[in-house]
N, C-alpha and C. Protein backbone atom coordinates (compact mmCIF):
# COMPACT_ATOMS: atom_id res chain seq x y z
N UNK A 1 0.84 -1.18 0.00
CA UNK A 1 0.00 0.00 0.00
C UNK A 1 0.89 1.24 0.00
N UNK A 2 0.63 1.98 -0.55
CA UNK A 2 1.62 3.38 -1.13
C UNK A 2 0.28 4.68 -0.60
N UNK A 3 0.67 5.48 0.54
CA UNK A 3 0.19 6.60 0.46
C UNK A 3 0.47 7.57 0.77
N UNK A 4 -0.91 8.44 -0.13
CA UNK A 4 -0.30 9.90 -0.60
C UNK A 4 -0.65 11.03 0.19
N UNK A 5 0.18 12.10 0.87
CA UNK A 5 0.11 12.93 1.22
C UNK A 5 -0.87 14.38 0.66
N UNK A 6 -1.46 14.64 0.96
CA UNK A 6 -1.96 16.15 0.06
C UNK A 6 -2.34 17.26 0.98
N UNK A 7 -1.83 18.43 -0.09
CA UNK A 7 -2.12 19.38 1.03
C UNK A 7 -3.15 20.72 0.41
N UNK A 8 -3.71 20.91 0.86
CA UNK A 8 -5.01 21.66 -0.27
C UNK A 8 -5.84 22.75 0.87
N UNK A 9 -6.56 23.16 0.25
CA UNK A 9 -7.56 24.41 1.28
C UNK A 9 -9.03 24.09 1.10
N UNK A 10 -10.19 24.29 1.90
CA UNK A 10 -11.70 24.15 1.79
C UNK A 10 -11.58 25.44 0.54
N UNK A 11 -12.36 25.39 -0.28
CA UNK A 11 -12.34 26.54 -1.41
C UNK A 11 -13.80 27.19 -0.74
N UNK A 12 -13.46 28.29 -0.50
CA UNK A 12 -14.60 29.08 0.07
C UNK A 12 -14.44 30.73 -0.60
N UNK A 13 -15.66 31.21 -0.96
CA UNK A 13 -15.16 32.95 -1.26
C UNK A 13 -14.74 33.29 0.15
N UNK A 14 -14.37 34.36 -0.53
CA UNK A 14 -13.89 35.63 0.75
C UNK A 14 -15.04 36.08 1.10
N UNK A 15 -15.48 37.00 2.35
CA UNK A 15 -16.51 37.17 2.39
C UNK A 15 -17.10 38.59 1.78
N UNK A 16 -15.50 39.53 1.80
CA UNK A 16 -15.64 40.74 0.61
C UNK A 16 -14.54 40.68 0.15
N UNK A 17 -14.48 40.26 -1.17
CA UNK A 17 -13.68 40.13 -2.02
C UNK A 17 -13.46 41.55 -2.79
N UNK A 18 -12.94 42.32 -1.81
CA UNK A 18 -12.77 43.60 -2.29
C UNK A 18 -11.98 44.12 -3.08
N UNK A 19 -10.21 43.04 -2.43
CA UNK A 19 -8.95 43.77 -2.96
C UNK A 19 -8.74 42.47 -3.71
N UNK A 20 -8.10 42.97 -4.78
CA UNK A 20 -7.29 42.02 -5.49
C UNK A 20 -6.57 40.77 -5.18
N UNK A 21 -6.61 39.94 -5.89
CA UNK A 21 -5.46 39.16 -5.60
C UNK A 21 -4.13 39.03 -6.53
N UNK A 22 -2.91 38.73 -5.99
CA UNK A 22 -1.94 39.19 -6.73
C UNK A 22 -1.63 38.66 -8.20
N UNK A 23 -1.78 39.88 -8.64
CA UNK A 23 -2.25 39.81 -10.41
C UNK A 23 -3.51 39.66 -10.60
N UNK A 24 -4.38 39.98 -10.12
CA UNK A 24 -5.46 40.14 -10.86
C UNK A 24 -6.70 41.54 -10.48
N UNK A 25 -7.48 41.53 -10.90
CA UNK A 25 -8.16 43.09 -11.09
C UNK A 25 -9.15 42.82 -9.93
N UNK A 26 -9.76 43.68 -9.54
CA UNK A 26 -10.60 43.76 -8.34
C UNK A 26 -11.85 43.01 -8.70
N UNK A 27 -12.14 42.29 -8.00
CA UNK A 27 -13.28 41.21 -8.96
C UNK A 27 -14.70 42.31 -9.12
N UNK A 28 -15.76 42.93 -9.93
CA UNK A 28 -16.43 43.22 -10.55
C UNK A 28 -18.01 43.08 -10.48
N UNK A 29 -17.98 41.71 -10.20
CA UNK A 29 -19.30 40.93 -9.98
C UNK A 29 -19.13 39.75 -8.90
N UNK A 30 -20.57 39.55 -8.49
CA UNK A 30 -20.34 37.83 -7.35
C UNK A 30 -19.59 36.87 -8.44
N UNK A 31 -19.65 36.70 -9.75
CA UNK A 31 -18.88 35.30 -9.96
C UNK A 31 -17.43 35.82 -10.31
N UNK A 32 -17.17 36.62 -10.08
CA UNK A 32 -15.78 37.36 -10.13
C UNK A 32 -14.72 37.09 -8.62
N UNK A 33 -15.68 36.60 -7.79
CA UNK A 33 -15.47 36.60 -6.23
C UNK A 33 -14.21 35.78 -6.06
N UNK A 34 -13.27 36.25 -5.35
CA UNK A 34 -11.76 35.11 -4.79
C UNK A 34 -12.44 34.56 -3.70
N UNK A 35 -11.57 33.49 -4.03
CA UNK A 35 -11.82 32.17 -3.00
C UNK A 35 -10.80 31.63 -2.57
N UNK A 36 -10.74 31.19 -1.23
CA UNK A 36 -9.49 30.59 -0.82
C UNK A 36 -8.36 29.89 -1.92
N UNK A 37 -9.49 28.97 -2.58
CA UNK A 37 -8.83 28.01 -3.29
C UNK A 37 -7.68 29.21 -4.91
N UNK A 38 -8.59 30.19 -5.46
CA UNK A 38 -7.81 31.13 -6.16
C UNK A 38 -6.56 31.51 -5.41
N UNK A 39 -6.97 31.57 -3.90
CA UNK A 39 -5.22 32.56 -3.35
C UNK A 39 -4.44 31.27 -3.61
N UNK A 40 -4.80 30.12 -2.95
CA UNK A 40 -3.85 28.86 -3.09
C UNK A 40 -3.13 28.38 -4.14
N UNK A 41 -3.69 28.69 -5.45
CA UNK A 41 -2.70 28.56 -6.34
C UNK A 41 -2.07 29.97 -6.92
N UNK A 42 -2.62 30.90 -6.27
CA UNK A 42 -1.67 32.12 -6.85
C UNK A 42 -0.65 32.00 -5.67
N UNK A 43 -0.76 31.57 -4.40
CA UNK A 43 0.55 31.80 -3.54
C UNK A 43 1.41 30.79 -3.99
N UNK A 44 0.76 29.65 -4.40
CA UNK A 44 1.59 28.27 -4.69
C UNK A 44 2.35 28.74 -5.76
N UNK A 45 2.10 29.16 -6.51
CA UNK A 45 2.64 29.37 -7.77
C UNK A 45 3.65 30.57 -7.54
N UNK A 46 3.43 31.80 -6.85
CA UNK A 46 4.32 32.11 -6.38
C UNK A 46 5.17 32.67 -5.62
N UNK A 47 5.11 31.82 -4.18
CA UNK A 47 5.22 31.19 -3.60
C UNK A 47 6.24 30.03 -2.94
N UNK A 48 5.75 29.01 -3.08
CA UNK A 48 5.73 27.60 -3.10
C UNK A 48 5.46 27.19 -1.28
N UNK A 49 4.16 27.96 -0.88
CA UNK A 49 4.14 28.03 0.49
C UNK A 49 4.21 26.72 1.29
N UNK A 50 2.93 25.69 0.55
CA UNK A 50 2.96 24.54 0.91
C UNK A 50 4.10 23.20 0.31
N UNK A 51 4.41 23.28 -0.52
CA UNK A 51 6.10 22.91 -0.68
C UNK A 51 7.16 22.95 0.22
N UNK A 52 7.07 24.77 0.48
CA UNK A 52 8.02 24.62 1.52
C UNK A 52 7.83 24.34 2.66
N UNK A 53 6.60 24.43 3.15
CA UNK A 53 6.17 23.97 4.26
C UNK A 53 6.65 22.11 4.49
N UNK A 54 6.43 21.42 3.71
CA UNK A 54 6.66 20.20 3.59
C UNK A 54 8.20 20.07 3.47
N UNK A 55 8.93 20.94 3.23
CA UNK A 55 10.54 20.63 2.64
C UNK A 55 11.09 21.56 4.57
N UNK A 56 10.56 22.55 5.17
CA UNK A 56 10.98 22.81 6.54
C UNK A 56 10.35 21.56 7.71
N UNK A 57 9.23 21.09 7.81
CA UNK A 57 8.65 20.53 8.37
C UNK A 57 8.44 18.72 8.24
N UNK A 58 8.99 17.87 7.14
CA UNK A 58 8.87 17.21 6.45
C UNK A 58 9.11 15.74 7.86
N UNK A 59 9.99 16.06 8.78
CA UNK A 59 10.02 14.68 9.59
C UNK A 59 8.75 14.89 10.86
N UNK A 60 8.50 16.33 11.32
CA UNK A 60 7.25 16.14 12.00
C UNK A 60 5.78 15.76 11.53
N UNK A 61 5.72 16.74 9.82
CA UNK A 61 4.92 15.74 9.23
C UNK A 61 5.02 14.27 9.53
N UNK A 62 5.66 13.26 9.28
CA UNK A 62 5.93 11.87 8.64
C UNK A 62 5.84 11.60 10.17
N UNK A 63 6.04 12.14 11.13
CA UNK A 63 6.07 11.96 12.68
C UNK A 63 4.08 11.88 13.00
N UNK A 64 3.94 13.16 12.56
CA UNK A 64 2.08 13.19 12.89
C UNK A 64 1.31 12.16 12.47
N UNK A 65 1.97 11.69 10.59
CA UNK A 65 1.29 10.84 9.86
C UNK A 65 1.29 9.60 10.51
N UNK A 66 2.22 9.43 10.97
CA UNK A 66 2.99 7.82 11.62
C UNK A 66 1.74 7.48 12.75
N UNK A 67 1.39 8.75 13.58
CA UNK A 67 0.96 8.89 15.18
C UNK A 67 -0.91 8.27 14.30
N UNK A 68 -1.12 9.13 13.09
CA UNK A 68 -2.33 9.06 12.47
C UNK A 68 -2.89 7.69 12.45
N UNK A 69 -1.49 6.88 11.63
CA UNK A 69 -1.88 5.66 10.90
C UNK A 69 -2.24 4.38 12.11
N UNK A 70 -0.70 4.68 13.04
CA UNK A 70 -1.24 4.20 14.79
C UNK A 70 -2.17 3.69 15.08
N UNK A 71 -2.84 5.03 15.33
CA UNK A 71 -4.42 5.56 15.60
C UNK A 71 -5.27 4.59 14.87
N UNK A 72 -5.15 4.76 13.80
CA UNK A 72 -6.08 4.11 12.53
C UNK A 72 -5.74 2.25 12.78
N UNK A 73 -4.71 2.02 13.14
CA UNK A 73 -4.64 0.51 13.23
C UNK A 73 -5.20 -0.08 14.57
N UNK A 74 -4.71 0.84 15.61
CA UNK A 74 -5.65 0.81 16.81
C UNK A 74 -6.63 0.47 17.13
N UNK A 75 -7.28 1.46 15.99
CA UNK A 75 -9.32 1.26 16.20
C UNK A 75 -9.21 -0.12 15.55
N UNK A 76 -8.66 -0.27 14.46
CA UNK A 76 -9.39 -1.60 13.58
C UNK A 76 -8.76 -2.87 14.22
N UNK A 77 -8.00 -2.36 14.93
CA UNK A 77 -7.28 -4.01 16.07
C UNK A 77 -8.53 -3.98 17.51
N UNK A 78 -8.88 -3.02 17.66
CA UNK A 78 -10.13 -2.92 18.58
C UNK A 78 -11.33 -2.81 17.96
N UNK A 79 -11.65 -3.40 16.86
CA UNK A 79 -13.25 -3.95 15.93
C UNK A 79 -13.65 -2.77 15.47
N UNK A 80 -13.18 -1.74 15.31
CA UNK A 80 -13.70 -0.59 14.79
C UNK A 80 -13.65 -1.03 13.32
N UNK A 81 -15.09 -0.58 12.65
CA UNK A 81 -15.23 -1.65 10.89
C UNK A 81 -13.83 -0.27 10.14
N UNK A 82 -13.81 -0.97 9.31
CA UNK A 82 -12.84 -0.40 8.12
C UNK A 82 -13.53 0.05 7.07
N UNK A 83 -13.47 0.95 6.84
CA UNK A 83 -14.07 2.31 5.95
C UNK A 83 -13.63 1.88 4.44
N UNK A 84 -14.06 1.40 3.47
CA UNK A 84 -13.26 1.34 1.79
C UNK A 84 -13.47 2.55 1.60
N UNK A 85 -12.92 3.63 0.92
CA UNK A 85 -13.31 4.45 0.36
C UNK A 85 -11.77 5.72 -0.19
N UNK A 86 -11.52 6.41 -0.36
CA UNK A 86 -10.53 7.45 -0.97
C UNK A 86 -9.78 7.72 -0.27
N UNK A 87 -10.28 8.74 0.99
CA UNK A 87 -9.85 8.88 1.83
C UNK A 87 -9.41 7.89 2.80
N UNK A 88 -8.14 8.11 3.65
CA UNK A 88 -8.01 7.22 4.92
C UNK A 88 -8.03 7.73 6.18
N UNK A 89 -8.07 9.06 6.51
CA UNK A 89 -8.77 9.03 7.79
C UNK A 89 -9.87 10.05 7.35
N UNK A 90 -10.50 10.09 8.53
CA UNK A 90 -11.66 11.27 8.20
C UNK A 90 -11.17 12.66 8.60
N UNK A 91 -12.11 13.45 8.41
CA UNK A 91 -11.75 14.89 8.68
C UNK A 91 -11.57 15.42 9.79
N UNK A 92 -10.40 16.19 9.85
CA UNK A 92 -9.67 16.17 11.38
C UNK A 92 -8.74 15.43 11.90
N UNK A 93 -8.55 14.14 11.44
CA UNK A 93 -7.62 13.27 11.85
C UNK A 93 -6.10 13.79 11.77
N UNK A 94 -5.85 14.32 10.61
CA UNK A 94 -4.50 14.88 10.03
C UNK A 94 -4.37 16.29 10.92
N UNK A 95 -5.43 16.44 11.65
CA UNK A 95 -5.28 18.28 12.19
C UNK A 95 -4.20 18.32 12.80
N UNK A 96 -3.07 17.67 13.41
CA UNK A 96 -1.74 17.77 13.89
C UNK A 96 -0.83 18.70 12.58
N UNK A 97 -1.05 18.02 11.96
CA UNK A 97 -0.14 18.66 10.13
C UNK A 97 -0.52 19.85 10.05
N UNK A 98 -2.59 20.02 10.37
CA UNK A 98 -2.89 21.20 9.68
C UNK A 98 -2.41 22.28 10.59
N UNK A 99 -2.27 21.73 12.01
CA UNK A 99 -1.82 22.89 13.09
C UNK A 99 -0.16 23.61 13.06
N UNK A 100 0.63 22.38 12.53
CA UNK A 100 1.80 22.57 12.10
C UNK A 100 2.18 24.08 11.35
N UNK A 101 1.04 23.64 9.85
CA UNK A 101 0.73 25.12 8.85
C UNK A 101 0.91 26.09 9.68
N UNK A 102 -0.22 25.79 10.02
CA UNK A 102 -0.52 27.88 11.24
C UNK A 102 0.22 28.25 11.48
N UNK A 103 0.87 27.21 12.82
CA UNK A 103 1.75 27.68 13.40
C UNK A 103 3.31 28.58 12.93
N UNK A 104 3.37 27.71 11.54
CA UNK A 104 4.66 27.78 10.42
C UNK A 104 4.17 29.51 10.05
N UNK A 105 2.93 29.48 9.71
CA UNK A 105 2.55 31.02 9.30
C UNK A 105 2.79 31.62 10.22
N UNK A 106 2.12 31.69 11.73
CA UNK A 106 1.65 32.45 12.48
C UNK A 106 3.15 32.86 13.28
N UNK A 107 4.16 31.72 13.48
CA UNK A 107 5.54 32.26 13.26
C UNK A 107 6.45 32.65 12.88
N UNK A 108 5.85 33.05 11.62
CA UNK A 108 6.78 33.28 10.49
C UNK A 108 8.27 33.16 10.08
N UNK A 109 8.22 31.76 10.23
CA UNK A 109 8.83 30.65 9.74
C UNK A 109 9.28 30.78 8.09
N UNK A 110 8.42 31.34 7.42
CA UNK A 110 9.14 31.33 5.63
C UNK A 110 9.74 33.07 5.80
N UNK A 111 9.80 33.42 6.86
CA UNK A 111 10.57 34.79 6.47
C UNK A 111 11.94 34.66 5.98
N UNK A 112 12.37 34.63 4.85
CA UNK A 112 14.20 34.81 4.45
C UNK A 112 14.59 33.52 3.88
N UNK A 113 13.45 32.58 4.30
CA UNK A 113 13.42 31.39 3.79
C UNK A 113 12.82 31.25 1.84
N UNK A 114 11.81 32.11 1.45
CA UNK A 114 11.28 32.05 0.35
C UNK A 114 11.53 33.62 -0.06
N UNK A 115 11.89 33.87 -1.51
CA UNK A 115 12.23 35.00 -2.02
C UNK A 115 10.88 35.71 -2.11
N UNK A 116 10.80 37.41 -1.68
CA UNK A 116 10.09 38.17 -1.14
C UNK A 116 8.85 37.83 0.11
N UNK A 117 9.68 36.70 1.19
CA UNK A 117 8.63 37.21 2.42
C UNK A 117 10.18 37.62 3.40
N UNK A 118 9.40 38.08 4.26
CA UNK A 118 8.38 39.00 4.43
C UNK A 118 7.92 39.56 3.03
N UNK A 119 6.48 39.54 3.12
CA UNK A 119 5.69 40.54 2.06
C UNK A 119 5.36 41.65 2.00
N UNK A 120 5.85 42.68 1.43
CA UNK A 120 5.17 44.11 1.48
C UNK A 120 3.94 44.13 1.99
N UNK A 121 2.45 43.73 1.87
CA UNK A 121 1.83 43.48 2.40
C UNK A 121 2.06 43.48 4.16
N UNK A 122 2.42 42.34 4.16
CA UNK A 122 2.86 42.02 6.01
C UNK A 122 3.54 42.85 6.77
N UNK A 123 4.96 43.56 5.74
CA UNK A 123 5.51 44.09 6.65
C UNK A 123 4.65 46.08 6.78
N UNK A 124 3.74 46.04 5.73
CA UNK A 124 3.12 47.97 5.71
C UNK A 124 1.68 47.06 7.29
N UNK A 125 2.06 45.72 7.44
CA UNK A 125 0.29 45.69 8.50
C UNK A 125 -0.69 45.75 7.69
N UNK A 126 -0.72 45.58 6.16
CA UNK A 126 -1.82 45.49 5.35
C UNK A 126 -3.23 44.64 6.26
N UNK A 127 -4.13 44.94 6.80
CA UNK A 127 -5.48 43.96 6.85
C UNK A 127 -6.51 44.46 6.43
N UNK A 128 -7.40 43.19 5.62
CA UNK A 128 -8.54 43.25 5.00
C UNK A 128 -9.70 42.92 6.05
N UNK A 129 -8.99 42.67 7.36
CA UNK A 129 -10.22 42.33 8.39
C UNK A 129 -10.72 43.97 8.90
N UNK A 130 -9.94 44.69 8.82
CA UNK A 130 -10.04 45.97 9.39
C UNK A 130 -10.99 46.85 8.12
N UNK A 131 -11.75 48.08 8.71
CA UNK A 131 -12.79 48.69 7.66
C UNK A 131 -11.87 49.70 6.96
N UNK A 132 -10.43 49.42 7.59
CA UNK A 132 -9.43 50.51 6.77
C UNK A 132 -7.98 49.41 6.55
N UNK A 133 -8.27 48.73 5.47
CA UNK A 133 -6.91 47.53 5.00
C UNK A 133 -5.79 48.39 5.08
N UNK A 134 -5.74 49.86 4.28
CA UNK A 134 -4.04 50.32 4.44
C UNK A 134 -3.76 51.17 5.76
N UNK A 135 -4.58 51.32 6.20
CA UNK A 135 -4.23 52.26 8.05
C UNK A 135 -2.76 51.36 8.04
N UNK A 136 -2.15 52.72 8.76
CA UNK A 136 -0.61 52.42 9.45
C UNK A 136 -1.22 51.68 10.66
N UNK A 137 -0.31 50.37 10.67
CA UNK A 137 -0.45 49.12 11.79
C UNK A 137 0.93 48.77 11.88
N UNK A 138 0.67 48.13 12.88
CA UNK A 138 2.41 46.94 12.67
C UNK A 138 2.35 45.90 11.88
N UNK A 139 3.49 45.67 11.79
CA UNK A 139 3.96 44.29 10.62
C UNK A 139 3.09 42.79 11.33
N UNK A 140 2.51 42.20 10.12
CA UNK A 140 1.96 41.07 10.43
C UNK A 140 3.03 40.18 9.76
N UNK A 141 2.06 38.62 10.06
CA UNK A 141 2.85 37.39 9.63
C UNK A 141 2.62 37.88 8.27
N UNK A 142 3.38 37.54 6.97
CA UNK A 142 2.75 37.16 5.58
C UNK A 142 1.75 36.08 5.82
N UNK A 143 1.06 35.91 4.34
CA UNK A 143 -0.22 35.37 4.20
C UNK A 143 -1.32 34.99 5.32
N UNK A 144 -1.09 35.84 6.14
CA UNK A 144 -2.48 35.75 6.81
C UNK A 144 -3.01 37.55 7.07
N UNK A 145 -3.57 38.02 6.01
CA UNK A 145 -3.92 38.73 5.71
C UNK A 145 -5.68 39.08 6.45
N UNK A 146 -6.26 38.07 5.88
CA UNK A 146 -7.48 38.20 6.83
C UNK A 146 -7.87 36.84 7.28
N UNK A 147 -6.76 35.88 7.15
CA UNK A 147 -7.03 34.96 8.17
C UNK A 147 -7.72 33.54 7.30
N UNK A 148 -8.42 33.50 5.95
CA UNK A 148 -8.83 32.53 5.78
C UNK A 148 -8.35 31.57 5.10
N UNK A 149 -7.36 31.99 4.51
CA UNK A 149 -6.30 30.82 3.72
C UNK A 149 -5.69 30.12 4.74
N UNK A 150 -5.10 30.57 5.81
CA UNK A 150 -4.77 30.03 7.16
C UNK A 150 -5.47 28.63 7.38
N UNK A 151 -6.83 29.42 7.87
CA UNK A 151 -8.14 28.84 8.05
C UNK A 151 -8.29 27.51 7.53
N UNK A 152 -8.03 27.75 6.23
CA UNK A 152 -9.21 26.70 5.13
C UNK A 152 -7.81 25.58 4.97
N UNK A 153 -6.28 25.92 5.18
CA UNK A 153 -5.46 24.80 4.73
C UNK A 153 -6.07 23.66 5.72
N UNK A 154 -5.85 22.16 4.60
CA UNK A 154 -5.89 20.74 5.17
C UNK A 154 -5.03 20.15 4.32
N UNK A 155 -4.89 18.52 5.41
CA UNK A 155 -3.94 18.16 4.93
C UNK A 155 -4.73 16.90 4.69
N UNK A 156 -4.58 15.59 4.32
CA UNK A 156 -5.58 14.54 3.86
C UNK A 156 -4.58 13.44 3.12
N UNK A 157 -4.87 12.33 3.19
CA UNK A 157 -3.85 11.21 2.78
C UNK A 157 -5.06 9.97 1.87
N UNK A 158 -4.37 9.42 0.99
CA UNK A 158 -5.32 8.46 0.41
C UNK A 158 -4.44 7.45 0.15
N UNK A 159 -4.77 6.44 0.01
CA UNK A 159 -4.79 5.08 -0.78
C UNK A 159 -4.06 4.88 -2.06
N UNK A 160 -2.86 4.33 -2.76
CA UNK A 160 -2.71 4.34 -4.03
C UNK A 160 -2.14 2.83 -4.44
């Protein structure tokens, strides 16, 4: 059995998709709206947030996954039925990995590590949670801007 790691976001709009996302025009209309999943491949791309996240973090990952699979042999050595299906654990199970993320953000951990973070953004205190995004603030983490890309990363393993 061979399995695969993935690391992805709930795709949700923003809830005012006011400001841009990088490179693109201020969305116009509701189907114009950014969504988590749009920032995720514009940061990925460039970026490489969750890459590097996996290339700084890569033995506590394989440490959480290990603790996961444990878990998962545990129940089914104690009669818990066995699930066929895509996924191998359910949702939440991997939240060790997903807490990892945050934390990697929320300490800003890719500062000097990935070419341009700190982000202009982070370091002017840019927030879109506030009713004034450019007010002079202090420097935040990069990419957690208003918090939901943060939010929405998961991590999830399957079967191959």
């Amino acid at each position: 059995m061979t399995v695969r790691l993935h690391f992805g976001v709930v795709d949700m709009p923003y809830a005012q998709s006011t400001a841009p996302a990088v490179g693109k025009k201020p969305p116009t209309t509701p189907s114009q709206t950014i969504s988590t999943g749009d920032v995720a491949e514009i940061l990925e791309a460039r970026y490489r947030i969750m890459e590097t996240f996996f290339d700084l973090k890569g033995q506590q990952i394989a440490d959480a996954l290990t603790d996961a699979m444990q878990g998962k042999l545990e129940d089914i050595l104690l009669g818990s039925p066995i699930e066929i299906g895509d996924k191998l654990f359910s949702e939440g199970e991997l939240g060790e990995i997903e807490q990892l993320f945050r934390k990697m953000l929320d300490g800003r951990e890719l500062d000097g590590k990935i070419a341009g973070v700190p982000t202009q953004a982070a370091e002017a205190g840019v927030s879109h949670r506030s009713l004034h995004p450019y007010a002079k603030r202090p420097a935040r983490p990069s990419f957690i801007d208003t918090g939901q890309y943060q939010a929405a990363f998961r991590a999830w393993a399957t079967e191959e």
